[in-house]
PDB file of N, CA and C in Angstrom:
ATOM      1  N   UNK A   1      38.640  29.892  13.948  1.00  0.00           N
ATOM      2  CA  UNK A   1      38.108  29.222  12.778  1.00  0.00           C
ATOM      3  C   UNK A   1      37.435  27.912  13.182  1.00  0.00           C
ATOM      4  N   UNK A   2      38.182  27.266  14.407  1.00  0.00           N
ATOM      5  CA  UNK A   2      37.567  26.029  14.760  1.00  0.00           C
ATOM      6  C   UNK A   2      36.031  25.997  15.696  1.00  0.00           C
ATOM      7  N   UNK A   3      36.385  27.436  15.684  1.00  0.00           N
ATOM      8  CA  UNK A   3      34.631  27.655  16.780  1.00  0.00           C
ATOM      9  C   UNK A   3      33.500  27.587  15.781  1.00  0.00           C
ATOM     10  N   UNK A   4      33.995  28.414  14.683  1.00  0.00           N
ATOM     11  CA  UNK A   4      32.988  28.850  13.500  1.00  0.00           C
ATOM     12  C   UNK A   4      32.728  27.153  12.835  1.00  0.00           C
ATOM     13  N   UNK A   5      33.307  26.330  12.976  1.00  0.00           N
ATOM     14  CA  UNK A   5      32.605  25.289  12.709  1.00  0.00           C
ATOM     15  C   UNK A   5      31.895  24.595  13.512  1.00  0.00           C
ATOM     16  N   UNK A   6      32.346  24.520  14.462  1.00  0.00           N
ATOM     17  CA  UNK A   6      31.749  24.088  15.638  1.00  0.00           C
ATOM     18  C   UNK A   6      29.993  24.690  15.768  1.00  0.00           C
ATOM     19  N   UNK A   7      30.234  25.745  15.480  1.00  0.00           N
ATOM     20  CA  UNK A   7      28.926  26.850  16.524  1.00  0.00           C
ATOM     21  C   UNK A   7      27.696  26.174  14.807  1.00  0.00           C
ATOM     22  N   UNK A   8      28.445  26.095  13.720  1.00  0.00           N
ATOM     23  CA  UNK A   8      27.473  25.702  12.052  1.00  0.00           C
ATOM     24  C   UNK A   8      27.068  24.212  12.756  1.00  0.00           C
ATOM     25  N   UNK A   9      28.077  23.295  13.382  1.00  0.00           N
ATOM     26  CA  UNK A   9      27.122  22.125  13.912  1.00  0.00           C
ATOM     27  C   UNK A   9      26.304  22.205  14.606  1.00  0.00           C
ATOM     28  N   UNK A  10      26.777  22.903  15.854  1.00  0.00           N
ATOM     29  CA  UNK A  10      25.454  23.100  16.523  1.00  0.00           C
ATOM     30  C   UNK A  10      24.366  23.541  16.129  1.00  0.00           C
ATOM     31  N   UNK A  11      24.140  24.578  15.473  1.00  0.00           N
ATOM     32  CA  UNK A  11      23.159  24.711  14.493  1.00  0.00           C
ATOM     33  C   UNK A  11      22.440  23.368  13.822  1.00  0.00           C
ATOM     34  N   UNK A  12      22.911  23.364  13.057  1.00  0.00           N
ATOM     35  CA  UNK A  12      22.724  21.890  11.950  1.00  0.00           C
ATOM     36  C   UNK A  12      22.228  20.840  13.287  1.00  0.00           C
ATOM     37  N   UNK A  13      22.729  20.693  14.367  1.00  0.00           N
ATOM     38  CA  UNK A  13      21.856  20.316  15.309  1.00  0.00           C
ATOM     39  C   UNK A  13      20.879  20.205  15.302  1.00  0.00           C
ATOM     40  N   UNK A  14      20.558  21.106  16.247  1.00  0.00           N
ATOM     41  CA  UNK A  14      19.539  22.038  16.742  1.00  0.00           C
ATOM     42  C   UNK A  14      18.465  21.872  15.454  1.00  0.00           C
ATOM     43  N   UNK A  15      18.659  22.042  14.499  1.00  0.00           N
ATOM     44  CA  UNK A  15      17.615  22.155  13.155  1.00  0.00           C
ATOM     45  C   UNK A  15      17.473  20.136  12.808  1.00  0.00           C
ATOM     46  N   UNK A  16      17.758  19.648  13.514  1.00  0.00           N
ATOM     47  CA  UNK A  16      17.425  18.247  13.510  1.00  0.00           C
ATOM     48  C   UNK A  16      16.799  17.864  14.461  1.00  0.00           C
ATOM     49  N   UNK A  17      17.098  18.502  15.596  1.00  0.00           N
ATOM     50  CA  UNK A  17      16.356  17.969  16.620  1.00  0.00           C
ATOM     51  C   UNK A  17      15.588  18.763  17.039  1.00  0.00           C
ATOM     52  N   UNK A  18      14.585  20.076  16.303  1.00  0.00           N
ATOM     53  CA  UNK A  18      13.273  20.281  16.047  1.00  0.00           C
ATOM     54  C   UNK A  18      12.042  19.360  15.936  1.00  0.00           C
ATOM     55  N   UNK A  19      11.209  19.544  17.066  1.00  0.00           N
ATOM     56  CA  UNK A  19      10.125  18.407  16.423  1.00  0.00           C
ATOM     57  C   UNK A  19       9.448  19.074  15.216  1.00  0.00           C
ATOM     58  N   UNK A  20       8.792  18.049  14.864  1.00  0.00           N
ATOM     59  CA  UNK A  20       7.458  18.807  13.266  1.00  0.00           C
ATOM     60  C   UNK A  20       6.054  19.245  13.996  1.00  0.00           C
ATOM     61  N   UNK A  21       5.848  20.068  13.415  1.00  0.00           N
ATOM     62  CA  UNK A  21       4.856  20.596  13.916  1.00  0.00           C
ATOM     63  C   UNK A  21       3.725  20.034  13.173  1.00  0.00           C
ATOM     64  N   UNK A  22       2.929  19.628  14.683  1.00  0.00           N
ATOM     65  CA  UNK A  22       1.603  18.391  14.726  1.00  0.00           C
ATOM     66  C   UNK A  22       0.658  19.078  13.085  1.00  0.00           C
ATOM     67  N   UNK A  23       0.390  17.753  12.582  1.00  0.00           N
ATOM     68  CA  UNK A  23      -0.434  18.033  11.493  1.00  0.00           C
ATOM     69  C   UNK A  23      -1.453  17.668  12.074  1.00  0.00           C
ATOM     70  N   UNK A  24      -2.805  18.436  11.453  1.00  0.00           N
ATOM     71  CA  UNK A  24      -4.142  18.097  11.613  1.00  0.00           C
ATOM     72  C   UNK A  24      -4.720  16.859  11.309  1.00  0.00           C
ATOM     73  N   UNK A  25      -6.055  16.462  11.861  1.00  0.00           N
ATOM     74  CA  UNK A  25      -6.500  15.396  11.003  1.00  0.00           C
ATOM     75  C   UNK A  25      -7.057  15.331   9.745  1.00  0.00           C
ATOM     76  N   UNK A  26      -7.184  16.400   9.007  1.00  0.00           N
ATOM     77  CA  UNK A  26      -7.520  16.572   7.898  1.00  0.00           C
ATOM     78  C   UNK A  26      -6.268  16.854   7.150  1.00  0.00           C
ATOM     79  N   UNK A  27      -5.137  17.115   7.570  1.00  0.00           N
ATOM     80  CA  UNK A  27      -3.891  16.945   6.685  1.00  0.00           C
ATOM     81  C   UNK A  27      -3.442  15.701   6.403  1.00  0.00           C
ATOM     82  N   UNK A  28      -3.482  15.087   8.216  1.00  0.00           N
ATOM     83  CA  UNK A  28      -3.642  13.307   7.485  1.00  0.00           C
ATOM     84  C   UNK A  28      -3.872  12.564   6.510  1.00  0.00           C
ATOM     85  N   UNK A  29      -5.461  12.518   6.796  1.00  0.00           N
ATOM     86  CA  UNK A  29      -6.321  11.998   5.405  1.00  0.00           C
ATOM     87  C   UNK A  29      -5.905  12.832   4.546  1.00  0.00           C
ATOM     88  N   UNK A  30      -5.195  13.664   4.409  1.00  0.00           N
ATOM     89  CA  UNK A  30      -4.665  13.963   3.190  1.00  0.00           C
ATOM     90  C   UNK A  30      -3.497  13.059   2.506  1.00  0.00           C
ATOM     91  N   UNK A  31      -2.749  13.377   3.435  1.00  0.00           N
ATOM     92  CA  UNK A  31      -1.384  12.520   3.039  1.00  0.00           C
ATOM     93  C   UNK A  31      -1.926  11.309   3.126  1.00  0.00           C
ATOM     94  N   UNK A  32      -2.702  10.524   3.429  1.00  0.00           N
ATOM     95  CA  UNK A  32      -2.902   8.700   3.291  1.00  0.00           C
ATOM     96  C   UNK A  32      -3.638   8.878   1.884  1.00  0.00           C
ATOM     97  N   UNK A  33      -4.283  10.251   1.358  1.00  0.00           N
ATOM     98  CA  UNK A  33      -4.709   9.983  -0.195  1.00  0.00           C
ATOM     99  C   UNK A  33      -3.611   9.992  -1.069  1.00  0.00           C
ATOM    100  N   UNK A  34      -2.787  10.571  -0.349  1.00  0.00           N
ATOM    101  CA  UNK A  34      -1.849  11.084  -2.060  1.00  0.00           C
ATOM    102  C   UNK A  34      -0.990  10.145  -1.940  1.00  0.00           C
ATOM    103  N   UNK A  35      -0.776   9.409  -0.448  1.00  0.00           N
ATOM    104  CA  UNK A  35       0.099   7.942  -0.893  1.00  0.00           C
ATOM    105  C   UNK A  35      -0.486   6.936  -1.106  1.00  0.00           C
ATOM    106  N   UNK A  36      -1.785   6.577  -1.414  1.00  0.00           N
ATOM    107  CA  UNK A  36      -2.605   5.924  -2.336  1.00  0.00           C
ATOM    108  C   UNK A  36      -2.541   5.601  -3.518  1.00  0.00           C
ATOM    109  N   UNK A  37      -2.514   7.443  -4.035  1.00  0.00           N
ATOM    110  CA  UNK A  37      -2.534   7.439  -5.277  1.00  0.00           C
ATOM    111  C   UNK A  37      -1.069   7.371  -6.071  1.00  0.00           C
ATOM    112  N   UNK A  38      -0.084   7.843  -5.143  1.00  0.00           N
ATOM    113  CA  UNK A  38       0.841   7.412  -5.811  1.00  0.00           C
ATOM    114  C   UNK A  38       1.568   6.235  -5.507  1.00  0.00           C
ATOM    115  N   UNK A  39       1.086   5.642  -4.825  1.00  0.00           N
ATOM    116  CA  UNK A  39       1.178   3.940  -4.938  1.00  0.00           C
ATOM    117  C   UNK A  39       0.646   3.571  -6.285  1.00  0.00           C
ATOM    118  N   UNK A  40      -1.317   3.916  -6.047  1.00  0.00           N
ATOM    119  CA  UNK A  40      -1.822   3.569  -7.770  1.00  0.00           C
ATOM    120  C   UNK A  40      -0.763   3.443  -8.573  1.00  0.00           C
ATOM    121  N   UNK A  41      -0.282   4.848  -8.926  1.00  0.00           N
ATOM    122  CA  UNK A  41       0.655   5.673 -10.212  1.00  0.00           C
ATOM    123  C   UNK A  41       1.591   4.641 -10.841  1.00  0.00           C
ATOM    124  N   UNK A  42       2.339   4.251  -9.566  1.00  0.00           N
ATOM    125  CA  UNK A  42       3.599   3.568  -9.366  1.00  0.00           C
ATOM    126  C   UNK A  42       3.237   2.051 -10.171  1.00  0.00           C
ATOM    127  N   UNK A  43       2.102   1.242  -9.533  1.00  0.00           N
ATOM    128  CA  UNK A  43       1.779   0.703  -9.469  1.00  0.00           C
ATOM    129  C   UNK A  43       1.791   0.022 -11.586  1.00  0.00           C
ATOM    130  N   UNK A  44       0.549   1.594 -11.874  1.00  0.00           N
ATOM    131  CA  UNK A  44       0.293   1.560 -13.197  1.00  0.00           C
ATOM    132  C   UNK A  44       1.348   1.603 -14.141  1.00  0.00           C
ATOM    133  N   UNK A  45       2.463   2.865 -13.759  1.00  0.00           N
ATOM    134  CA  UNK A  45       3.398   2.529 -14.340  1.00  0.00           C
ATOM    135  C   UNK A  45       4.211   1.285 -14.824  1.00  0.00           C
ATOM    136  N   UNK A  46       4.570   0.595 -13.482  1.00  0.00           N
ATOM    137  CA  UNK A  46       5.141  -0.802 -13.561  1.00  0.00           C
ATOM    138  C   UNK A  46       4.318  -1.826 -14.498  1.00  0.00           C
ATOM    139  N   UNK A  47       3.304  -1.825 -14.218  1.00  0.00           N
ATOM    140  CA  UNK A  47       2.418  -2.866 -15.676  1.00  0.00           C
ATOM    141  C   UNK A  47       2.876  -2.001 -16.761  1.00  0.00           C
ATOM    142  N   UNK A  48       2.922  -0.598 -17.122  1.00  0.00           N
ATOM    143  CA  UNK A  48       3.365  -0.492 -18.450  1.00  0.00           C
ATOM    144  C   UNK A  48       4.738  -1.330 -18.806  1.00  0.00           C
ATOM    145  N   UNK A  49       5.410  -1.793 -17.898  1.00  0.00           N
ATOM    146  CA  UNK A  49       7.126  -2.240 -18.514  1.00  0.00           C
ATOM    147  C   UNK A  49       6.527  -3.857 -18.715  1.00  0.00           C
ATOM    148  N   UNK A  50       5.287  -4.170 -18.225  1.00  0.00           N
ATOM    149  CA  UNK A  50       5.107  -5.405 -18.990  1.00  0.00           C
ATOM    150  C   UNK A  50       5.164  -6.088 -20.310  1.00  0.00           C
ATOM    151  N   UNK A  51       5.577  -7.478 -20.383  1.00  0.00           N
ATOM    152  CA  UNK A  51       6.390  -7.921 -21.759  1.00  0.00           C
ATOM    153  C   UNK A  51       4.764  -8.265 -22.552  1.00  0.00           C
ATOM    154  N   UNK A  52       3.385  -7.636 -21.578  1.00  0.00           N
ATOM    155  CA  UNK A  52       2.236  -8.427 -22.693  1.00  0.00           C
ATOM    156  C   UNK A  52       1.562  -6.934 -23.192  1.00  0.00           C
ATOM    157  N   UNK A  53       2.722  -5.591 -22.746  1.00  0.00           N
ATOM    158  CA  UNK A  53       2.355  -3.971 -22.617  1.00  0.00           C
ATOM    159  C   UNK A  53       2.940  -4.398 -24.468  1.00  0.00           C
ATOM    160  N   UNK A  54       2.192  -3.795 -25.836  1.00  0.00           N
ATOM    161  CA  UNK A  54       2.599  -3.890 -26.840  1.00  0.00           C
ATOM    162  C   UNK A  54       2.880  -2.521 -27.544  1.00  0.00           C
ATOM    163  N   UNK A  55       2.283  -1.251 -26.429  1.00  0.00           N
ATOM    164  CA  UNK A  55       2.306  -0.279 -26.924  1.00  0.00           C
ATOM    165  C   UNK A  55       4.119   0.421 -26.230  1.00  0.00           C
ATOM    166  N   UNK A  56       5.348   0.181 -27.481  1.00  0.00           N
ATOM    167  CA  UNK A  56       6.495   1.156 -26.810  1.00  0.00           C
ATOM    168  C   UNK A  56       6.691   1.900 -26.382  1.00  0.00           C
ATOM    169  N   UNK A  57       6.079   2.975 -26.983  1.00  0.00           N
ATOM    170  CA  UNK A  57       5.814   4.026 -26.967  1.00  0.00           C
ATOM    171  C   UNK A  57       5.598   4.177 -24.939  1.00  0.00           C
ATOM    172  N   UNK A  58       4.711   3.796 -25.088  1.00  0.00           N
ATOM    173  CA  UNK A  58       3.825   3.647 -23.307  1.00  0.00           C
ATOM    174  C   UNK A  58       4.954   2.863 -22.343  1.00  0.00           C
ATOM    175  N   UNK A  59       5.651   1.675 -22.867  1.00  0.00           N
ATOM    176  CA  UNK A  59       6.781   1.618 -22.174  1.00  0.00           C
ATOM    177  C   UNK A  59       7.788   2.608 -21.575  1.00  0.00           C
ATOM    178  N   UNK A  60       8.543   3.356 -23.073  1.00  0.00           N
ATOM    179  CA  UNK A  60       9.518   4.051 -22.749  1.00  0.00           C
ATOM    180  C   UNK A  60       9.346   5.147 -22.119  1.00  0.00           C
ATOM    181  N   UNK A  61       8.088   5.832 -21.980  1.00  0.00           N
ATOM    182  CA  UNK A  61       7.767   6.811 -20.730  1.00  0.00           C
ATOM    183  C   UNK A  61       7.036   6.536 -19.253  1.00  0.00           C
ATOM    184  N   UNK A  62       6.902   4.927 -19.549  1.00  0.00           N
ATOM    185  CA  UNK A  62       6.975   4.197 -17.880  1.00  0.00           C
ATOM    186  C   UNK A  62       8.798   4.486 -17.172  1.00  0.00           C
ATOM    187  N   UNK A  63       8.965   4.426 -18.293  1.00  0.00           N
ATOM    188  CA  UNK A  63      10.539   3.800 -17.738  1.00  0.00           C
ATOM    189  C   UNK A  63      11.121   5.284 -17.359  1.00  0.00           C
ATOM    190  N   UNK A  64      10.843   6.605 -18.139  1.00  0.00           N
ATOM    191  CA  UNK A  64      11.273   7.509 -17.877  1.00  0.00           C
ATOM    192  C   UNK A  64      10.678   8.345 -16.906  1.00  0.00           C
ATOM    193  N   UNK A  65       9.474   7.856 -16.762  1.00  0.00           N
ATOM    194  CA  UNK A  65       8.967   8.472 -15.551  1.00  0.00           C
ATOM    195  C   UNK A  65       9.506   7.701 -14.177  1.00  0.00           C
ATOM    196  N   UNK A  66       9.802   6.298 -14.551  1.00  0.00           N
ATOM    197  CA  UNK A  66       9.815   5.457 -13.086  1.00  0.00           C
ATOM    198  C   UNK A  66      11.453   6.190 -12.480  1.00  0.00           C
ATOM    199  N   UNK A  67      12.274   6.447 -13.806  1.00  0.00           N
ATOM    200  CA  UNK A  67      13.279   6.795 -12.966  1.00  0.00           C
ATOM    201  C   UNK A  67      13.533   7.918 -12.709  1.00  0.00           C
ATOM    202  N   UNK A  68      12.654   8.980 -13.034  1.00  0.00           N
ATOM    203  CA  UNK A  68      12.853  10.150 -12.045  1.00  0.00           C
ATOM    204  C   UNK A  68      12.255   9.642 -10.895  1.00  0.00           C
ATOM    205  N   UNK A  69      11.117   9.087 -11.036  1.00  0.00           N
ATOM    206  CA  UNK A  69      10.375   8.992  -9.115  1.00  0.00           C
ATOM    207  C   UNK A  69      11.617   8.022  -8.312  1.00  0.00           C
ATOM    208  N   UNK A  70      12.446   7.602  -9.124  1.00  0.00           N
ATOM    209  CA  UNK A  70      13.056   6.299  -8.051  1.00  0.00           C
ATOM    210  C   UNK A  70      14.661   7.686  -7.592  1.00  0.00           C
ATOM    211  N   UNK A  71      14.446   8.584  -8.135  1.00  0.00           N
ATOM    212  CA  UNK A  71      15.521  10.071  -7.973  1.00  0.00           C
ATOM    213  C   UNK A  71      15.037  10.506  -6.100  1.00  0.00           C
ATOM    214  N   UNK A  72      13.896   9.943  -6.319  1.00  0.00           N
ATOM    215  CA  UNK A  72      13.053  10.870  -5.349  1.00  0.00           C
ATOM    216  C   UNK A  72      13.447   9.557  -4.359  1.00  0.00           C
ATOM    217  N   UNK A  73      13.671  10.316  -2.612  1.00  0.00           N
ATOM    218  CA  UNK A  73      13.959   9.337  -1.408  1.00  0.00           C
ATOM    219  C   UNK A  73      12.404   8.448  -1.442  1.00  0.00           C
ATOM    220  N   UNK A  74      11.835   8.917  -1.132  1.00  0.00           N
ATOM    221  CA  UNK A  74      10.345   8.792  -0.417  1.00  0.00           C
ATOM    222  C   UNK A  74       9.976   7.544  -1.738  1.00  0.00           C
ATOM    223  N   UNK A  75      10.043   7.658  -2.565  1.00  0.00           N
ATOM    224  CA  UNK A  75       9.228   6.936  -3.731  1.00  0.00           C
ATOM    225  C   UNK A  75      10.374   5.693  -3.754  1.00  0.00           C
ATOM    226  N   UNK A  76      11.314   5.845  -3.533  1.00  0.00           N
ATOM    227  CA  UNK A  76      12.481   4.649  -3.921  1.00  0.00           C
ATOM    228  C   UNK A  76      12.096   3.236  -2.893  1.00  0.00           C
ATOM    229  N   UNK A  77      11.297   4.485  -1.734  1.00  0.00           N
ATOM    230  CA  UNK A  77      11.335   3.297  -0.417  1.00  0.00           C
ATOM    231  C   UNK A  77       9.791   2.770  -0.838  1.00  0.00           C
ATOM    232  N   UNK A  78       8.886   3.444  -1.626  1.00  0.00           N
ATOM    233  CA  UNK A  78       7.968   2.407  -2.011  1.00  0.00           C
ATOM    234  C   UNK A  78       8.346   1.510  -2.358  1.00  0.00           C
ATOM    235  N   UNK A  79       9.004   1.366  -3.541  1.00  0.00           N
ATOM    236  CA  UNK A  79       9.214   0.259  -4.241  1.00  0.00           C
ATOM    237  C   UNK A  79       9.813  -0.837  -3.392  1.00  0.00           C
ATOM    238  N   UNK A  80      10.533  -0.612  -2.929  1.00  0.00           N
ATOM    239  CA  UNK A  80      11.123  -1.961  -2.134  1.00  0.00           C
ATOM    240  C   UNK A  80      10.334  -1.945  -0.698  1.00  0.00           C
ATOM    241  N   UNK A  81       9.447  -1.282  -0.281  1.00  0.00           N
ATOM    242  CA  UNK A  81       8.582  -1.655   0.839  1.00  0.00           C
ATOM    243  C   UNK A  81       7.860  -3.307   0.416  1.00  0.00           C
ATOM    244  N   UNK A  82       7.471  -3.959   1.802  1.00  0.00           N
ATOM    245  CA  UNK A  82       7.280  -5.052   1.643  1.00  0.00           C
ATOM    246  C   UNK A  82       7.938  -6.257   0.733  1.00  0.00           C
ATOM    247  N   UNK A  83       9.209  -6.040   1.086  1.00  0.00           N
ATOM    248  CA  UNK A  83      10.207  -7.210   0.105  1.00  0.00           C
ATOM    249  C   UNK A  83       9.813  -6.824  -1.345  1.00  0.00           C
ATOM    250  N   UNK A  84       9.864  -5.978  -1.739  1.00  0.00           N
ATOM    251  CA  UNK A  84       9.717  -5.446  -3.239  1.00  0.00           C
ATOM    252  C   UNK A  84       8.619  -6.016  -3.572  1.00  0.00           C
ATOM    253  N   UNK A  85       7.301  -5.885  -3.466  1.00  0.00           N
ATOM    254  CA  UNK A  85       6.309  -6.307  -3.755  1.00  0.00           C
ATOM    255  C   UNK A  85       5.789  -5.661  -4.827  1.00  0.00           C
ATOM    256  N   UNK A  86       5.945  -4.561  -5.211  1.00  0.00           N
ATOM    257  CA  UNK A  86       5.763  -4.074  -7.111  1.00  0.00           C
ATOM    258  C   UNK A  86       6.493  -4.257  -8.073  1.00  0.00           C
ATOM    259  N   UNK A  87       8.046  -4.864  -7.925  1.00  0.00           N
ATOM    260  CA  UNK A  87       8.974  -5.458  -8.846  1.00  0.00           C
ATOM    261  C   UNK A  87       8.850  -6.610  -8.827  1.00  0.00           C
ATOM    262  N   UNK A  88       8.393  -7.488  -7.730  1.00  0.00           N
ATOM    263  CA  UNK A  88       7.943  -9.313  -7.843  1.00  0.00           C
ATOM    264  C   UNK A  88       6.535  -9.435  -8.513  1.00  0.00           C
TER     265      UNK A  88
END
């Protein structure tokens, strides 16, 4: 029983210490657009929770959208990239 766990780590290993397989340069410039834009997104959202934003409505689905994306790893570390520079 103690092998059968053993042999699932090694595994679980092994599946970590896979490299990624090389993206193109046109997958690149891909991914530097879509974290652009969802910087933009992020960005736009956060002015909606502004106190000079008069429309609620537009608030309360900033707020419900911001916290599914802040659910998400990748998007949480926007926000606090650069000493929280979209919450200051």
């Amino acid at each position: 029983m103690n092998s059968n766990n053993q042999s699932s780590d090694d595994e679980d290993n092994k599946k970590e210490e896979e490299p990624e397989t090389p993206i193109s340069e046109e997958q690149r410039k891909m991914k530097k657009i879509l974290l652009e834009k969802k910087t933009s997104v992020i960005k736009q959202l956060i002015e909606g929770l502004s106190h000079r934003n008069s429309d609620i409505e537009a608030s309360l689905n900033s707020v419900a959208v911001l916290t599914e994306l802040i659910e998400i790893d990748s998007t949480f570390e926007l926000f606090f990239a650069k000493d929280a520079a979209f919450i200051s």
